[in-house]
N, C-alpha and C. Protein backbone atom coordinates (compact mmCIF):
# COMPACT_ATOMS: atom_id res chain seq x y z
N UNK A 1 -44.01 26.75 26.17
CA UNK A 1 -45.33 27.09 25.69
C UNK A 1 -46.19 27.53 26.87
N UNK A 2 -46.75 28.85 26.93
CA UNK A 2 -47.45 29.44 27.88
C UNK A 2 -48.79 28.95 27.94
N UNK A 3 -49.47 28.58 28.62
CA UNK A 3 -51.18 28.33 28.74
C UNK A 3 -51.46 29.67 29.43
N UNK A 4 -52.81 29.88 28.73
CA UNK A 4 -53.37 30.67 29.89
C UNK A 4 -54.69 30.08 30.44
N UNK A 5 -54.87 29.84 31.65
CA UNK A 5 -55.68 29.62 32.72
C UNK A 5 -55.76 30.55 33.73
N UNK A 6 -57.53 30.65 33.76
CA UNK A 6 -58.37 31.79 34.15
C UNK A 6 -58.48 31.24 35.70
N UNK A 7 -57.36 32.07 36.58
CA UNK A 7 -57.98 31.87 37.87
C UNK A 7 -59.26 31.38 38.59
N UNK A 8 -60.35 32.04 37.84
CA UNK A 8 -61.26 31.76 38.38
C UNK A 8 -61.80 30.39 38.44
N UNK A 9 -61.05 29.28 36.85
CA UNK A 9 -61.79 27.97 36.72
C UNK A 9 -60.49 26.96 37.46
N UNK A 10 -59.43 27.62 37.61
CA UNK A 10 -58.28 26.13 37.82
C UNK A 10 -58.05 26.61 39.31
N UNK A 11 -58.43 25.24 40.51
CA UNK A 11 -58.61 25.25 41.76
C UNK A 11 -56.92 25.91 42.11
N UNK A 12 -56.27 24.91 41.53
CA UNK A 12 -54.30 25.12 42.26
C UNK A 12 -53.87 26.60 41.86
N UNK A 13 -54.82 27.10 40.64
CA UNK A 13 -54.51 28.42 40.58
C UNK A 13 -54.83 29.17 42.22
N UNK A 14 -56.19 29.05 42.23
CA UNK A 14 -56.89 29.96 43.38
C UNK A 14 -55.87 29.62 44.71
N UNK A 15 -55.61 28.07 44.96
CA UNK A 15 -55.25 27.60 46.46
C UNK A 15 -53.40 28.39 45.90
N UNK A 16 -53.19 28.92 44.93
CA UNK A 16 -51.18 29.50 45.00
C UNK A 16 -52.13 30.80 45.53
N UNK A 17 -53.05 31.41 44.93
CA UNK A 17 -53.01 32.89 45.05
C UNK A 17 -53.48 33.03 46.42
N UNK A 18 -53.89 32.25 47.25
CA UNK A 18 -54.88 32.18 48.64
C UNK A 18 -53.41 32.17 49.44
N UNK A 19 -52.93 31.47 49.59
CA UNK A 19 -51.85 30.68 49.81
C UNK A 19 -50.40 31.97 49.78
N UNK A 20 -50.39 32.46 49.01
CA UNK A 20 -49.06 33.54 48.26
C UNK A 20 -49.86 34.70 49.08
N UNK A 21 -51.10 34.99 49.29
CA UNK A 21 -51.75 36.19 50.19
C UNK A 21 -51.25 36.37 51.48
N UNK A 22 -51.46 34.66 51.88
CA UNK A 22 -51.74 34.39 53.72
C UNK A 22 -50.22 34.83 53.76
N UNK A 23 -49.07 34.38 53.19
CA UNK A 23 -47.61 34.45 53.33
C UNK A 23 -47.41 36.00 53.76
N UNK A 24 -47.91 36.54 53.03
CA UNK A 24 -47.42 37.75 52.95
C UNK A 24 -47.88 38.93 53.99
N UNK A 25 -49.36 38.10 54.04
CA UNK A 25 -50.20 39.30 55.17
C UNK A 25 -50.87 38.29 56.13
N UNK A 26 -50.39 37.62 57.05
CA UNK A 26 -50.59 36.91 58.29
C UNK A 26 -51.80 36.57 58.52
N UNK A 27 -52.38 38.48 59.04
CA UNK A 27 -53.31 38.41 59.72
C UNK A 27 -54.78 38.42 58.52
N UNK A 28 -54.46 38.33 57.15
CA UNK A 28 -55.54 38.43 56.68
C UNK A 28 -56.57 36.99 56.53
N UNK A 29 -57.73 37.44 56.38
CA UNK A 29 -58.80 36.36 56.46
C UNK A 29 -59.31 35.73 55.19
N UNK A 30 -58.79 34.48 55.69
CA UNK A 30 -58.79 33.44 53.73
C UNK A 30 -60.48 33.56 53.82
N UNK A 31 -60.97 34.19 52.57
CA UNK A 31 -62.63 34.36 51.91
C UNK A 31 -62.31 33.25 51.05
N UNK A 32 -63.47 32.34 50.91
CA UNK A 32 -63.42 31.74 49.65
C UNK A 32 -64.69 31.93 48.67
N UNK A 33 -64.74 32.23 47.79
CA UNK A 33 -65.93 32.83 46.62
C UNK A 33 -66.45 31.49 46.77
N UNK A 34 -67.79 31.43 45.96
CA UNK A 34 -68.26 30.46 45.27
C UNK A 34 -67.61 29.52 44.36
N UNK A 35 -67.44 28.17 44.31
CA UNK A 35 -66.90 27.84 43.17
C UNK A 35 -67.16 26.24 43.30
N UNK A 36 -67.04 25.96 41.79
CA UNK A 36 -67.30 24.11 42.64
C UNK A 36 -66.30 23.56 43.26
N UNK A 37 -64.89 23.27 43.11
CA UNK A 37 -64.27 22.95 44.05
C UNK A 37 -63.86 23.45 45.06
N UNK A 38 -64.70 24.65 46.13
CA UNK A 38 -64.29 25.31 47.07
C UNK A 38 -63.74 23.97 48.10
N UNK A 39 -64.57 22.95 48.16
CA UNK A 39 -63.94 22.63 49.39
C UNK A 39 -62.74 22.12 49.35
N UNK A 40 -62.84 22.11 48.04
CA UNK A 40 -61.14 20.93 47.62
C UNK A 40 -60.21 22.09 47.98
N UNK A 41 -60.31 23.41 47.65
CA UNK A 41 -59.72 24.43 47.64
C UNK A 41 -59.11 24.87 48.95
N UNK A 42 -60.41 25.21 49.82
CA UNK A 42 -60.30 25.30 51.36
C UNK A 42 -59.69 24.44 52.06
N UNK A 43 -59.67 22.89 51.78
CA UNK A 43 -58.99 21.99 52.31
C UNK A 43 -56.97 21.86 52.00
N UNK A 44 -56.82 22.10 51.36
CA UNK A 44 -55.59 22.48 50.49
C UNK A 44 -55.23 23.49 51.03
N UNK A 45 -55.49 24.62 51.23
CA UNK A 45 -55.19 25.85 51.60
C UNK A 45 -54.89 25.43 53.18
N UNK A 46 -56.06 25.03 53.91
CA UNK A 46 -55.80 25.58 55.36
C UNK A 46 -55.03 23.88 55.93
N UNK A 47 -55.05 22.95 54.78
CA UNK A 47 -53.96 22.16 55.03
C UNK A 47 -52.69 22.08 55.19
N UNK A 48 -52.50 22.84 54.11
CA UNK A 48 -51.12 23.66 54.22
C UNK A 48 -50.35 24.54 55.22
N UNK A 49 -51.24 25.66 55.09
CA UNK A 49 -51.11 26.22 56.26
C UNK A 49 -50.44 25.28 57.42
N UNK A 50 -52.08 24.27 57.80
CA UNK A 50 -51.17 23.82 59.47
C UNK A 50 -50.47 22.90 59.07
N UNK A 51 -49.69 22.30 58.36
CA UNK A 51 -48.83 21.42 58.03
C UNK A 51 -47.46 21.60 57.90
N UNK A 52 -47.71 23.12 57.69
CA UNK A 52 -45.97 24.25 56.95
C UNK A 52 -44.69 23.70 57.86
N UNK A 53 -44.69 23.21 58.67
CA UNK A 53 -43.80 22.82 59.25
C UNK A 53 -43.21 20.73 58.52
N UNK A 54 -44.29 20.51 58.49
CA UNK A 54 -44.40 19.18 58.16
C UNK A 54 -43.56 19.45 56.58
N UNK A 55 -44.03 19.88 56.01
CA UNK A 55 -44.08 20.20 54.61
C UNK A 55 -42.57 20.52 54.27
N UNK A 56 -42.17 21.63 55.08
CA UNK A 56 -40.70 22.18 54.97
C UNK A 56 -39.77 21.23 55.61
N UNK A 57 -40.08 20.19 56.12
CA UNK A 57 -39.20 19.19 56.51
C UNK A 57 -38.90 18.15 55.33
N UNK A 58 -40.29 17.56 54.85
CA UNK A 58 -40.44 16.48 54.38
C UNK A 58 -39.44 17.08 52.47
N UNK A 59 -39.83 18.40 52.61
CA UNK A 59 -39.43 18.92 51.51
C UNK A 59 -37.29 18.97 51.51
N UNK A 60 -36.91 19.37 52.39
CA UNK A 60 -35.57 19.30 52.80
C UNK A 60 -34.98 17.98 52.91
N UNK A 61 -35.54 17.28 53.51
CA UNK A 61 -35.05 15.31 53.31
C UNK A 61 -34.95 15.13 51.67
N UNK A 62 -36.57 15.60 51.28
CA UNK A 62 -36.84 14.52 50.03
C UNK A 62 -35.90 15.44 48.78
N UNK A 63 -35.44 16.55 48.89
CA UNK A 63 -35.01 17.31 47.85
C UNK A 63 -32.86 17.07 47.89
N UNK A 64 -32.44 16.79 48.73
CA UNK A 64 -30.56 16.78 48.86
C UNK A 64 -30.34 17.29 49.65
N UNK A 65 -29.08 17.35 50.34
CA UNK A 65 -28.27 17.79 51.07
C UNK A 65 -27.52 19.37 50.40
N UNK A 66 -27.59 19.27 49.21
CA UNK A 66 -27.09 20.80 48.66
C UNK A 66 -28.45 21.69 48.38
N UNK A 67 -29.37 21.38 48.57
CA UNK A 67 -30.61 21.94 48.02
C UNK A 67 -30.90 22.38 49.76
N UNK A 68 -31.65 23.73 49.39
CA UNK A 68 -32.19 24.69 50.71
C UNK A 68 -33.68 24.93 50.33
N UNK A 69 -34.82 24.52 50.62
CA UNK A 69 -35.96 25.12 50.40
C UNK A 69 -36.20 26.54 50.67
N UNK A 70 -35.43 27.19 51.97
CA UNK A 70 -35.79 28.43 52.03
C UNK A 70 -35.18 29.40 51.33
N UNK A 71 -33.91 28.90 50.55
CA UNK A 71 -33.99 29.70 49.22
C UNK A 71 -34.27 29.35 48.05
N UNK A 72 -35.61 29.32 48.20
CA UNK A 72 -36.05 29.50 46.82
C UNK A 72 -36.93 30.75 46.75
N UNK A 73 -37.63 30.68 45.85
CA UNK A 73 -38.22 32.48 45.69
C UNK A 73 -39.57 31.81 46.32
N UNK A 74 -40.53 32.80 46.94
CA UNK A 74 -41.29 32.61 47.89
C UNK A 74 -42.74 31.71 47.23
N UNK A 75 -42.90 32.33 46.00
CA UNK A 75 -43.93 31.86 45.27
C UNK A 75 -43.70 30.25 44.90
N UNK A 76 -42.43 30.10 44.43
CA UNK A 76 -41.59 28.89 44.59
C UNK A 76 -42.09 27.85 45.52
N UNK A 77 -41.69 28.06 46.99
CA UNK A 77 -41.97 27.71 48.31
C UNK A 77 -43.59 27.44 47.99
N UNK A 78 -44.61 28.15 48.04
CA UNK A 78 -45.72 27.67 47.99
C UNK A 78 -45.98 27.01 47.64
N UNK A 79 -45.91 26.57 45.91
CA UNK A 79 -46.21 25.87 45.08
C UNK A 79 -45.65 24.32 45.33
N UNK A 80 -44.63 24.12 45.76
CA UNK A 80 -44.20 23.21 45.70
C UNK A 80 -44.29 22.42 47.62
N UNK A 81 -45.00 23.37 48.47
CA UNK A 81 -45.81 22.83 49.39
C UNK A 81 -47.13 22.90 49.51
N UNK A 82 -47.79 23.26 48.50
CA UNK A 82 -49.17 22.57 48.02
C UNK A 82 -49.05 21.73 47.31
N UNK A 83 -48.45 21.18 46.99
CA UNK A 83 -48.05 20.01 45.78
C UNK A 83 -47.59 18.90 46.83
N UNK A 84 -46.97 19.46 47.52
CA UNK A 84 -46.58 18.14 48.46
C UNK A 84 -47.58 18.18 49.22
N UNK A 85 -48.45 18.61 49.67
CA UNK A 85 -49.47 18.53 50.82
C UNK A 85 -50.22 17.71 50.10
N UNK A 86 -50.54 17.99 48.91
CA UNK A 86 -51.48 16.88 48.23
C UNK A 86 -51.12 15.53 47.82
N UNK A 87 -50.18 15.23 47.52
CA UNK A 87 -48.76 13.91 47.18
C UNK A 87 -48.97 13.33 48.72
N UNK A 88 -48.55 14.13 49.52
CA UNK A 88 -48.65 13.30 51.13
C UNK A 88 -49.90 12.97 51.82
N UNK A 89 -51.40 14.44 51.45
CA UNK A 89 -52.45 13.77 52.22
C UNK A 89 -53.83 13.53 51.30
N UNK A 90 -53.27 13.59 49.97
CA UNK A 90 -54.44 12.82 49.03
C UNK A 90 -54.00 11.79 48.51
N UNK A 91 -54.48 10.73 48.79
CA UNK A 91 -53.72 9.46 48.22
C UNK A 91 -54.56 9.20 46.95
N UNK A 92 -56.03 9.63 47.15
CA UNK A 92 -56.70 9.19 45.98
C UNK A 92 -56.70 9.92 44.53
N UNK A 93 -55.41 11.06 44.93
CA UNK A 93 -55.70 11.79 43.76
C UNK A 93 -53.99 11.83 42.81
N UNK A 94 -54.27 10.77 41.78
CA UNK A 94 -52.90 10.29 40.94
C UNK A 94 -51.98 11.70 41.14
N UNK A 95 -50.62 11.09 41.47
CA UNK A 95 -49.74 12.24 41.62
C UNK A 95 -49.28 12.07 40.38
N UNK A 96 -49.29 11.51 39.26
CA UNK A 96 -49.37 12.10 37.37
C UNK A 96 -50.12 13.61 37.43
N UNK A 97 -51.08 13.16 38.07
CA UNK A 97 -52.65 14.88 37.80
C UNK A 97 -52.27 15.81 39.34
N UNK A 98 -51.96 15.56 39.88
CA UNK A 98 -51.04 16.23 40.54
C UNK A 98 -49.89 17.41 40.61
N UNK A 99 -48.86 16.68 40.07
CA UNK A 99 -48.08 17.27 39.00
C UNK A 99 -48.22 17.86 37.95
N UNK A 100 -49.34 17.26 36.85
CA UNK A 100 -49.56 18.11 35.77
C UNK A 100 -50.33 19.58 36.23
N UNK A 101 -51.29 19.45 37.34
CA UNK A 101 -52.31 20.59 37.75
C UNK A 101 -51.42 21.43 37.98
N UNK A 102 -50.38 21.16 38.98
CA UNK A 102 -49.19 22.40 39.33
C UNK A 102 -48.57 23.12 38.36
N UNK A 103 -47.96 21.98 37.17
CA UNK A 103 -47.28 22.90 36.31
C UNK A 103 -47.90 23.72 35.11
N UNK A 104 -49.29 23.72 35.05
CA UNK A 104 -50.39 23.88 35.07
C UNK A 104 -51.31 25.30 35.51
N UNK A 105 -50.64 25.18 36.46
CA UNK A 105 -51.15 26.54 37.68
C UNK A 105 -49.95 27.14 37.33
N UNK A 106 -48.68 26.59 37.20
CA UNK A 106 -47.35 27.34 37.48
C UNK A 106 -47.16 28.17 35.86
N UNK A 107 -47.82 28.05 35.23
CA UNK A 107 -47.97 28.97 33.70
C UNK A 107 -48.27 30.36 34.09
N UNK A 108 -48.83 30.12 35.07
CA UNK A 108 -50.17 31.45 35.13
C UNK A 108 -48.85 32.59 35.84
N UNK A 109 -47.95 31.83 36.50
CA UNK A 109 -47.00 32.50 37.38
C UNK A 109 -45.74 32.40 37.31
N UNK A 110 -44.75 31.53 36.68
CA UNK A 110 -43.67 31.28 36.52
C UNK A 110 -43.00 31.53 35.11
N UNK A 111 -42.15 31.87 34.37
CA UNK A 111 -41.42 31.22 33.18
C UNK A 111 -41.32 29.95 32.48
N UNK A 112 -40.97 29.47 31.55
CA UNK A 112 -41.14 28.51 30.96
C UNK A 112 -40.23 27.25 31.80
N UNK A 113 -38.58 28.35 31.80
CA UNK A 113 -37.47 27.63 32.22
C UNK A 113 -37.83 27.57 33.77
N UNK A 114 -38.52 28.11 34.70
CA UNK A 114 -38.48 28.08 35.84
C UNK A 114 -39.98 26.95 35.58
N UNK A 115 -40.70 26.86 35.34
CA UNK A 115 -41.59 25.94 35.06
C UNK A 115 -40.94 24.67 34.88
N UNK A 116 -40.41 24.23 34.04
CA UNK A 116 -39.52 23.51 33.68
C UNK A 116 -38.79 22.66 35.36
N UNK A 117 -38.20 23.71 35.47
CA UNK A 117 -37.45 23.06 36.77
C UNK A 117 -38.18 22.83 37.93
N UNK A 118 -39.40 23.19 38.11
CA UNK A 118 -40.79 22.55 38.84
C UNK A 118 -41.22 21.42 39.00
N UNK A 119 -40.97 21.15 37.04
CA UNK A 119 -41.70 20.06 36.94
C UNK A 119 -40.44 18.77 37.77
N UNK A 120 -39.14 19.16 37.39
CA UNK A 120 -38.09 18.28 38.04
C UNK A 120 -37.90 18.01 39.45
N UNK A 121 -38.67 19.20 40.36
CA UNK A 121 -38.07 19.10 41.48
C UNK A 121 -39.33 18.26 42.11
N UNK A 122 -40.79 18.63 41.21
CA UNK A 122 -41.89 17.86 41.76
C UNK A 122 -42.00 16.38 41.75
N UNK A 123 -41.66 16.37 40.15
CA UNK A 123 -41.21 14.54 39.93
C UNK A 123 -40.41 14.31 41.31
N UNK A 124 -39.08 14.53 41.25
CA UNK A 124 -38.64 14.00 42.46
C UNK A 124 -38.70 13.69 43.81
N UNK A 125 -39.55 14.94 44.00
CA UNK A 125 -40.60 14.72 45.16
C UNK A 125 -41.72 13.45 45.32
N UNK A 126 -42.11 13.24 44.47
CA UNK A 126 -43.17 12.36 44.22
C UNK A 126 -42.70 10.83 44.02
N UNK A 127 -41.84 10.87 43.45
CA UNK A 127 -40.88 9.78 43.29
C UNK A 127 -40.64 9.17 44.78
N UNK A 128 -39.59 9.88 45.18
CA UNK A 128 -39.13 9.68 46.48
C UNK A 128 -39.87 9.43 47.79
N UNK A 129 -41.55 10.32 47.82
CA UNK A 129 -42.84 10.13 48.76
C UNK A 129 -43.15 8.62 48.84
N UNK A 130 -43.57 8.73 46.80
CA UNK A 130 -44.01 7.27 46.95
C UNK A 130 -43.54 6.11 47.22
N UNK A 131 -41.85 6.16 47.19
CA UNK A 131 -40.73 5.02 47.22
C UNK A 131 -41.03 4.99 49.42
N UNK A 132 -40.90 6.07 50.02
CA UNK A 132 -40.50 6.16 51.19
C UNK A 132 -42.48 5.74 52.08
N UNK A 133 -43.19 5.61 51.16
CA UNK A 133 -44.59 5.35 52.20
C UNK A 133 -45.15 3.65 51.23
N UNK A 134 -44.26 3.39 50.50
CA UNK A 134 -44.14 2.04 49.66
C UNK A 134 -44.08 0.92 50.78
């Protein structure tokens, strides 16, 4: 079942499309519009960013030994290291609403069945964060 959510109101929408930009074009300069959660937004974004190393590690431990993060499809990769950036450096924000916001955001951009397998690889992520900082 597809949702549609209007970029402009769902934050994890804006921080994939900010996020899926910087990937692609380095040198361009993250603008952030007006919005009420800009800072939640900005913080997420340029968290990520300097973390990408952190992120692609923690993501390779917590996912198997047969599983490769860097192949997955690129949009892929984002999503699921903004999701962990928030799981690892927001503690106050339930990784239930977490998870749901992503797969959530991931309507706007993914398939049902590739949605689907988001939601599995995020659970497990989250699972495994919270078991390993327990």
């Amino acid at each position: 079942m597809k949702s549609s959510f209007s970029p402009k109101n769902n934050p994890r929408v804006i921080i994939i499309q900010k996020l899926y930009g910087k990937y692609f074009n380095d040198e361009e300069i993250l603008e952030f519009p007006k919005h009420r959660f800009k800072k939640f937004i900005k913080d997420i974004v340029f968290g990520t960013i300097e973390r990408n190393e952190i992120l692609v590690e923690e993501l390779d431990k917590n996912l198997g030994g047969e599983f490769r993060f860097n192949n997955l499809d690129k949009l892929f990769q984002i999503i699921l290291k903004s999701a962990t950036y928030e799981l690892l450096y927001k503690p106050n924000v339930s990784i239930n609403i977490i998870i749901q916001e992503y797969l959530n955001a991931s309507n706007f951009f993914l398939e049902d069945s590739q949605t689907k397998y988001l939601n599995a690889l995020l659970d497990d992520i989250a699972k495994k964060i919270r078991f390993n900082n327990a």
